[in-house]
N, C-alpha and C. Protein backbone atom coordinates (compact mmCIF):
# COMPACT_ATOMS: atom_id res chain seq x y z
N UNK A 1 48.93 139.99 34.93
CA UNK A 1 49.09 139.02 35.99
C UNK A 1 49.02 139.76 37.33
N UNK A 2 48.03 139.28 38.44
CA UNK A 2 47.92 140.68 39.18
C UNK A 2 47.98 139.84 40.32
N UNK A 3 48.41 138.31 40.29
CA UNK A 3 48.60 137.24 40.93
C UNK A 3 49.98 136.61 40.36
N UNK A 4 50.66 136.23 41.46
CA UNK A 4 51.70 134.70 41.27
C UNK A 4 51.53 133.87 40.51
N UNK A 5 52.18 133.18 39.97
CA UNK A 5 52.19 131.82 39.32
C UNK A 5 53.18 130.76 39.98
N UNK A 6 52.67 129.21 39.85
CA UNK A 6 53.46 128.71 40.80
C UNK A 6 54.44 128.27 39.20
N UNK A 7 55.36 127.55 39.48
CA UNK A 7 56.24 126.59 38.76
C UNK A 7 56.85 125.52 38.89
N UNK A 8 57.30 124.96 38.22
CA UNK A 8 57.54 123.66 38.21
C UNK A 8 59.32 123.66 38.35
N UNK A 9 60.31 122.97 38.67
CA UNK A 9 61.76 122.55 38.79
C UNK A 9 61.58 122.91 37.32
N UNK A 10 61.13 121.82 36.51
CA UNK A 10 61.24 121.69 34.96
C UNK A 10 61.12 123.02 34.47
N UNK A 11 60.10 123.81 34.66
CA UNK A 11 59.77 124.71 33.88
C UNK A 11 60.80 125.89 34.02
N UNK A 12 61.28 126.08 35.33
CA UNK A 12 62.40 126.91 35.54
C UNK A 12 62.99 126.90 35.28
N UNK A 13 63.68 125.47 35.03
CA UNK A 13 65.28 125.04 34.41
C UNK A 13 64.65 125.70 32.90
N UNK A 14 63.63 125.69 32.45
CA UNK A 14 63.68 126.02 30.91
C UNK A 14 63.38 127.33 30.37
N UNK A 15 62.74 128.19 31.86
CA UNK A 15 63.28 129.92 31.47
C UNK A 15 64.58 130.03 31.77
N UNK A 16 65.12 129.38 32.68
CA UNK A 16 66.32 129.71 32.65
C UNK A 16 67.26 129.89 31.54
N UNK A 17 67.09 128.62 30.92
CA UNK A 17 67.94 128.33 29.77
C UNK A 17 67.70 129.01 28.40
N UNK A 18 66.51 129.58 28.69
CA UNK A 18 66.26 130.41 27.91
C UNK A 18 66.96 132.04 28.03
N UNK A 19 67.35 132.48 29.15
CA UNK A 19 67.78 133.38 29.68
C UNK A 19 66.64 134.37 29.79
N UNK A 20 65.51 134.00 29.88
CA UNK A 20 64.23 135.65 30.12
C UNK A 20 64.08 135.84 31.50
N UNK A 21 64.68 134.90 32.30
CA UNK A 21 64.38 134.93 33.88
C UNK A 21 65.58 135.72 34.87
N UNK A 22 64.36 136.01 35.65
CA UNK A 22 65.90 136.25 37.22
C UNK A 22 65.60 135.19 38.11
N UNK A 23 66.37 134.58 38.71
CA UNK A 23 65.88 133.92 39.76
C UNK A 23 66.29 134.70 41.16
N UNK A 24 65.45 134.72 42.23
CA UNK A 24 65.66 135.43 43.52
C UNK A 24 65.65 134.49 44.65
N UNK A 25 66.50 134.45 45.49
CA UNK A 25 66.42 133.18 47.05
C UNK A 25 66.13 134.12 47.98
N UNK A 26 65.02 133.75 48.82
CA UNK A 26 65.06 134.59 49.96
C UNK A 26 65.25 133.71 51.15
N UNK A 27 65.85 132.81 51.03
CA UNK A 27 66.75 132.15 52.28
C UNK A 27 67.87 132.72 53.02
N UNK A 28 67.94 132.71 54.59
CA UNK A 28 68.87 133.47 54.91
C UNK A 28 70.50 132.83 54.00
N UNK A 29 71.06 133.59 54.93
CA UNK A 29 72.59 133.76 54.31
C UNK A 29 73.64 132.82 54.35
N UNK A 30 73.31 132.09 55.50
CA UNK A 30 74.00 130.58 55.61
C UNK A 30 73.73 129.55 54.76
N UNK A 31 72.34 129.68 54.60
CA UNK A 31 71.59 128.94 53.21
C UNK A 31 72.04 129.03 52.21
N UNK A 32 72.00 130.42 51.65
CA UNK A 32 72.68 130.72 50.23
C UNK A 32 73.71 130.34 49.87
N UNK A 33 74.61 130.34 51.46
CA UNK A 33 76.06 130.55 51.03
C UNK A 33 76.34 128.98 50.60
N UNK A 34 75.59 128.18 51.27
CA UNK A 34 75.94 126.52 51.17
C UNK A 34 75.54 126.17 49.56
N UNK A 35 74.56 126.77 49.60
CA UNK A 35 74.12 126.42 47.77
C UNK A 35 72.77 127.29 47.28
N UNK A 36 72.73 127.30 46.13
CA UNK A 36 71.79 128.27 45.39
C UNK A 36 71.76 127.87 43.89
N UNK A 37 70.75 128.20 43.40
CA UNK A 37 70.68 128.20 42.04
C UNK A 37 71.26 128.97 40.98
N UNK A 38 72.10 128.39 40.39
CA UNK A 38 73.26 129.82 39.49
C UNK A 38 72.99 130.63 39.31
N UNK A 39 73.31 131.51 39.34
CA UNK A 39 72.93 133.19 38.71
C UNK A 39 71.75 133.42 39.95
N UNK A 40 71.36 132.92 40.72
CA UNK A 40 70.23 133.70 41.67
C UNK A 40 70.66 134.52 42.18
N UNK A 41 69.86 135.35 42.71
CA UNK A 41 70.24 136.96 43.43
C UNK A 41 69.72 136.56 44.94
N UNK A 42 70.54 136.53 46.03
CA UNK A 42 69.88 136.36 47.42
C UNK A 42 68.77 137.84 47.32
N UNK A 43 67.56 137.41 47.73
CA UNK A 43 66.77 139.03 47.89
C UNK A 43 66.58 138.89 49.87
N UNK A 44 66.74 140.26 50.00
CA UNK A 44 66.79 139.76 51.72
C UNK A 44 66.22 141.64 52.06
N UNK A 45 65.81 142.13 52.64
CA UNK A 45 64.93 143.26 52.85
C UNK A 45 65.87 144.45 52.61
N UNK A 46 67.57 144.22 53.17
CA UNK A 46 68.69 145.15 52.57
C UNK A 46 68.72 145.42 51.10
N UNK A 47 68.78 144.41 50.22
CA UNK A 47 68.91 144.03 48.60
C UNK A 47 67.45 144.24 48.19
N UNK A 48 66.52 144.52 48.55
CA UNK A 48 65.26 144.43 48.03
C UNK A 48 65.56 145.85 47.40
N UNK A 49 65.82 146.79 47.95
CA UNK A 49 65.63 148.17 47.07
C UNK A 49 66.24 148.30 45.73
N UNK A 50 67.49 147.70 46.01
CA UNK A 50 68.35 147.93 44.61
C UNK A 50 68.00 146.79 43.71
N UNK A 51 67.59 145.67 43.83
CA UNK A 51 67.08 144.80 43.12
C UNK A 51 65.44 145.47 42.18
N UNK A 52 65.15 145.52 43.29
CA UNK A 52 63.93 146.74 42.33
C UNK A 52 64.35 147.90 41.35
N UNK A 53 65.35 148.89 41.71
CA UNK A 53 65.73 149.73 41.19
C UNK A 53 66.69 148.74 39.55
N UNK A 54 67.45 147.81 39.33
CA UNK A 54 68.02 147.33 38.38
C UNK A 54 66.94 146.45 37.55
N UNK A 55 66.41 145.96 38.01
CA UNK A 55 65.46 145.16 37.23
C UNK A 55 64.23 145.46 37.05
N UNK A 56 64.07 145.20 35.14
CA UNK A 56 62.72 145.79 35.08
C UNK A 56 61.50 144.86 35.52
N UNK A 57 60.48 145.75 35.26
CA UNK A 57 59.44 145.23 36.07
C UNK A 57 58.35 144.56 34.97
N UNK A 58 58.74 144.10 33.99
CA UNK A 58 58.54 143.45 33.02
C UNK A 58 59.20 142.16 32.70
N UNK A 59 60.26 142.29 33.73
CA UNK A 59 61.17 141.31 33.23
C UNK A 59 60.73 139.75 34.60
N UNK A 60 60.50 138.56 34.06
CA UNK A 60 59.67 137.67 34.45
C UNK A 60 61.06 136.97 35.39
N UNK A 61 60.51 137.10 36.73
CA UNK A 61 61.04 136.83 38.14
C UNK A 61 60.64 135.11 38.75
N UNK A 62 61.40 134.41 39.41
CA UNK A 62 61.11 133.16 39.64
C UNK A 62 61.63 133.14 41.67
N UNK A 63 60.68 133.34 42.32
CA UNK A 63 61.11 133.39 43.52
C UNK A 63 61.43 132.08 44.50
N UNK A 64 62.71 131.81 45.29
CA UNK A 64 62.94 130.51 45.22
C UNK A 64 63.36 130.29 47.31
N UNK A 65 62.43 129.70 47.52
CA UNK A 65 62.84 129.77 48.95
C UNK A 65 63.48 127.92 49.56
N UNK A 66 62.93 127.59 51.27
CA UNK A 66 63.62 126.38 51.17
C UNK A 66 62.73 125.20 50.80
N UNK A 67 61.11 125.58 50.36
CA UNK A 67 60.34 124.38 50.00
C UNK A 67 59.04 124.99 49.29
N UNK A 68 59.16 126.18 48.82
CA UNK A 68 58.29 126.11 48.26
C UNK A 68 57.09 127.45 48.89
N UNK A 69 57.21 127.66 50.15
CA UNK A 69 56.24 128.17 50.88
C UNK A 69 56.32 129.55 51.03
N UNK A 70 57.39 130.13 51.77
CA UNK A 70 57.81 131.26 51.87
C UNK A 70 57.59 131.87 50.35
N UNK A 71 58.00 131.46 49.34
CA UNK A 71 58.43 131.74 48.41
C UNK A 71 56.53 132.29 47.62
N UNK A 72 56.04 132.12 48.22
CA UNK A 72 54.32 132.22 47.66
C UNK A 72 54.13 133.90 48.20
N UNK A 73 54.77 133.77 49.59
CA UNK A 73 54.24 135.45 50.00
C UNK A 73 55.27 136.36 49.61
N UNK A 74 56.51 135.96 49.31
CA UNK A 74 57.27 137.05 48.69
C UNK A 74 56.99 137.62 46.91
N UNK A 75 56.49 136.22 46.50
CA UNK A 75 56.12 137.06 45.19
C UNK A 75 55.05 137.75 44.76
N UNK A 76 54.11 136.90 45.95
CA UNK A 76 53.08 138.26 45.76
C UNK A 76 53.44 139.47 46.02
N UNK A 77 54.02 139.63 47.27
CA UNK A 77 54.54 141.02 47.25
C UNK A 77 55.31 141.24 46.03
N UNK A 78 56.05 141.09 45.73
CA UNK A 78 56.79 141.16 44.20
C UNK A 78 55.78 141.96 43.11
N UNK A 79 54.19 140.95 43.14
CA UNK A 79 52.88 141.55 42.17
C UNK A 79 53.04 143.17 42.86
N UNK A 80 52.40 142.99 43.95
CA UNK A 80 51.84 144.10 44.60
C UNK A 80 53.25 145.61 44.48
N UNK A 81 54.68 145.14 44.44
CA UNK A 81 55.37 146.27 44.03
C UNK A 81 55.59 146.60 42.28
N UNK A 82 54.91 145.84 41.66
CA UNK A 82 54.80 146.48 40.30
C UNK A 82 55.40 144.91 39.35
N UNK A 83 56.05 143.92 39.75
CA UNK A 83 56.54 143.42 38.56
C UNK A 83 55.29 142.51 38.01
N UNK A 84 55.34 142.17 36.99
CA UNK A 84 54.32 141.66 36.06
C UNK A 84 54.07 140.56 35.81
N UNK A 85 55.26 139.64 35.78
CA UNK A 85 55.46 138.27 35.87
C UNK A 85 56.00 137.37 37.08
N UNK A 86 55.37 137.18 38.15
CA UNK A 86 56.34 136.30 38.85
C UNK A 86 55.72 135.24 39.36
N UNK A 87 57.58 134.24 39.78
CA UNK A 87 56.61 132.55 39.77
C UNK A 87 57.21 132.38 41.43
N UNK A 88 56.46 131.48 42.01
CA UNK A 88 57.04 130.57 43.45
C UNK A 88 57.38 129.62 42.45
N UNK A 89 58.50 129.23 43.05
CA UNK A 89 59.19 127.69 42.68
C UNK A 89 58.86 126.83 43.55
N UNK A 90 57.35 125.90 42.85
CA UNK A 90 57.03 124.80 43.63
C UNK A 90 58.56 123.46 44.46
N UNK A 91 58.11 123.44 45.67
CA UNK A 91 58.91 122.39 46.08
C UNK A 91 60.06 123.23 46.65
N UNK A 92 60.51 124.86 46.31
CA UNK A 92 61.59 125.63 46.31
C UNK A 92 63.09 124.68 46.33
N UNK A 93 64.26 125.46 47.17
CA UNK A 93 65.80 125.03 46.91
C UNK A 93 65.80 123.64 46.80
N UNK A 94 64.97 122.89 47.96
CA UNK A 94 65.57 121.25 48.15
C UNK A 94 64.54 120.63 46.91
N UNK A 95 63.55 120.78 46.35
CA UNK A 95 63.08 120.43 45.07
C UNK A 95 64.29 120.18 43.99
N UNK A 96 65.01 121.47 43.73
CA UNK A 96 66.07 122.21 42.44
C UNK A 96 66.82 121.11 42.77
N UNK A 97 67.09 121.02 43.98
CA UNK A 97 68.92 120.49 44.64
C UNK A 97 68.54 118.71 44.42
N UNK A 98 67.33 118.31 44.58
CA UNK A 98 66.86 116.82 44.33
C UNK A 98 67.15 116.81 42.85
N UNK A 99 66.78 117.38 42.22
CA UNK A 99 66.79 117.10 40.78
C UNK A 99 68.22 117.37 40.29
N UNK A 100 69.33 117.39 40.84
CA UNK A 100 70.45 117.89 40.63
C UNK A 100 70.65 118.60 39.67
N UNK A 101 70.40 120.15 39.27
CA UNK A 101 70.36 120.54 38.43
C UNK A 101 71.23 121.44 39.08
N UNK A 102 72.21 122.72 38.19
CA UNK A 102 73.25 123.13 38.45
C UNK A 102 73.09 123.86 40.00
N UNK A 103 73.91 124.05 40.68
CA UNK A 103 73.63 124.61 41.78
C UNK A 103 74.95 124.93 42.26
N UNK A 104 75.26 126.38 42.64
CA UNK A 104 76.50 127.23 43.29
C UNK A 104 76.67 127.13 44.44
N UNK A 105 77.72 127.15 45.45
CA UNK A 105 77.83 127.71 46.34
C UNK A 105 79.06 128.43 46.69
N UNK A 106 79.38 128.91 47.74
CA UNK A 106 80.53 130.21 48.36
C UNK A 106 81.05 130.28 49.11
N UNK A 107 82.56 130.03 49.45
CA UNK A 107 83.03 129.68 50.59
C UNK A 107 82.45 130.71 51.58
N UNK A 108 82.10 130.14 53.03
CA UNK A 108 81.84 131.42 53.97
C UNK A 108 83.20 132.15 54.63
């Protein structure tokens, strides 16, 4: 895969549940903190190194921004630093958050 893949709400909820996925938000921090998709990892240019360094690069990535857009040029970059599998989450956070499917947030 030497390209992105987009995805679907549905299809995510069902790597998820499968557990083969990471999910990543690259929404700033006020964003995250209000809500996110469980288990997502905020990726933000600080966290980008060590997120690379823990996770393999085999292991199939789902990048999740606030609609969908952003979320297209970060995973390409994602291709272009070595991982093998990764998706934009069509529609990104407010897609997930319409479909009410589980979603975290953190007191600030």
């Amino acid at each position: 895969m030497e390209q992105f893949a987009h995805i679907s709400v549905q299809q995510a909820q069902q790597k998820l549940s499968e557990g083969t996925v990471r999910v990543v938000d690259i929404r700033d921090d006020a964003a995250f903190a209000a809500g996110h998709i469980k288990d997502s990892t905020q990726l933000t240019n600080g966290s980008l190194h060590s997120f690379m360094s823990e996770v393999e690069f085999d292991t199939p990535v789902i990048v999740c921004c606030y609609h969908g857009i952003s979320s297209q040029q970060a995973a390409q970059f994602l291709i272009h630093q070595g991982f093998e599998e990764v998706y934009s989450l069509d529609g990104g956070f407010e897609a997930w958050r319409k479909e009410q499917i589980s979603v975290t947030s953190q007191e600030i």
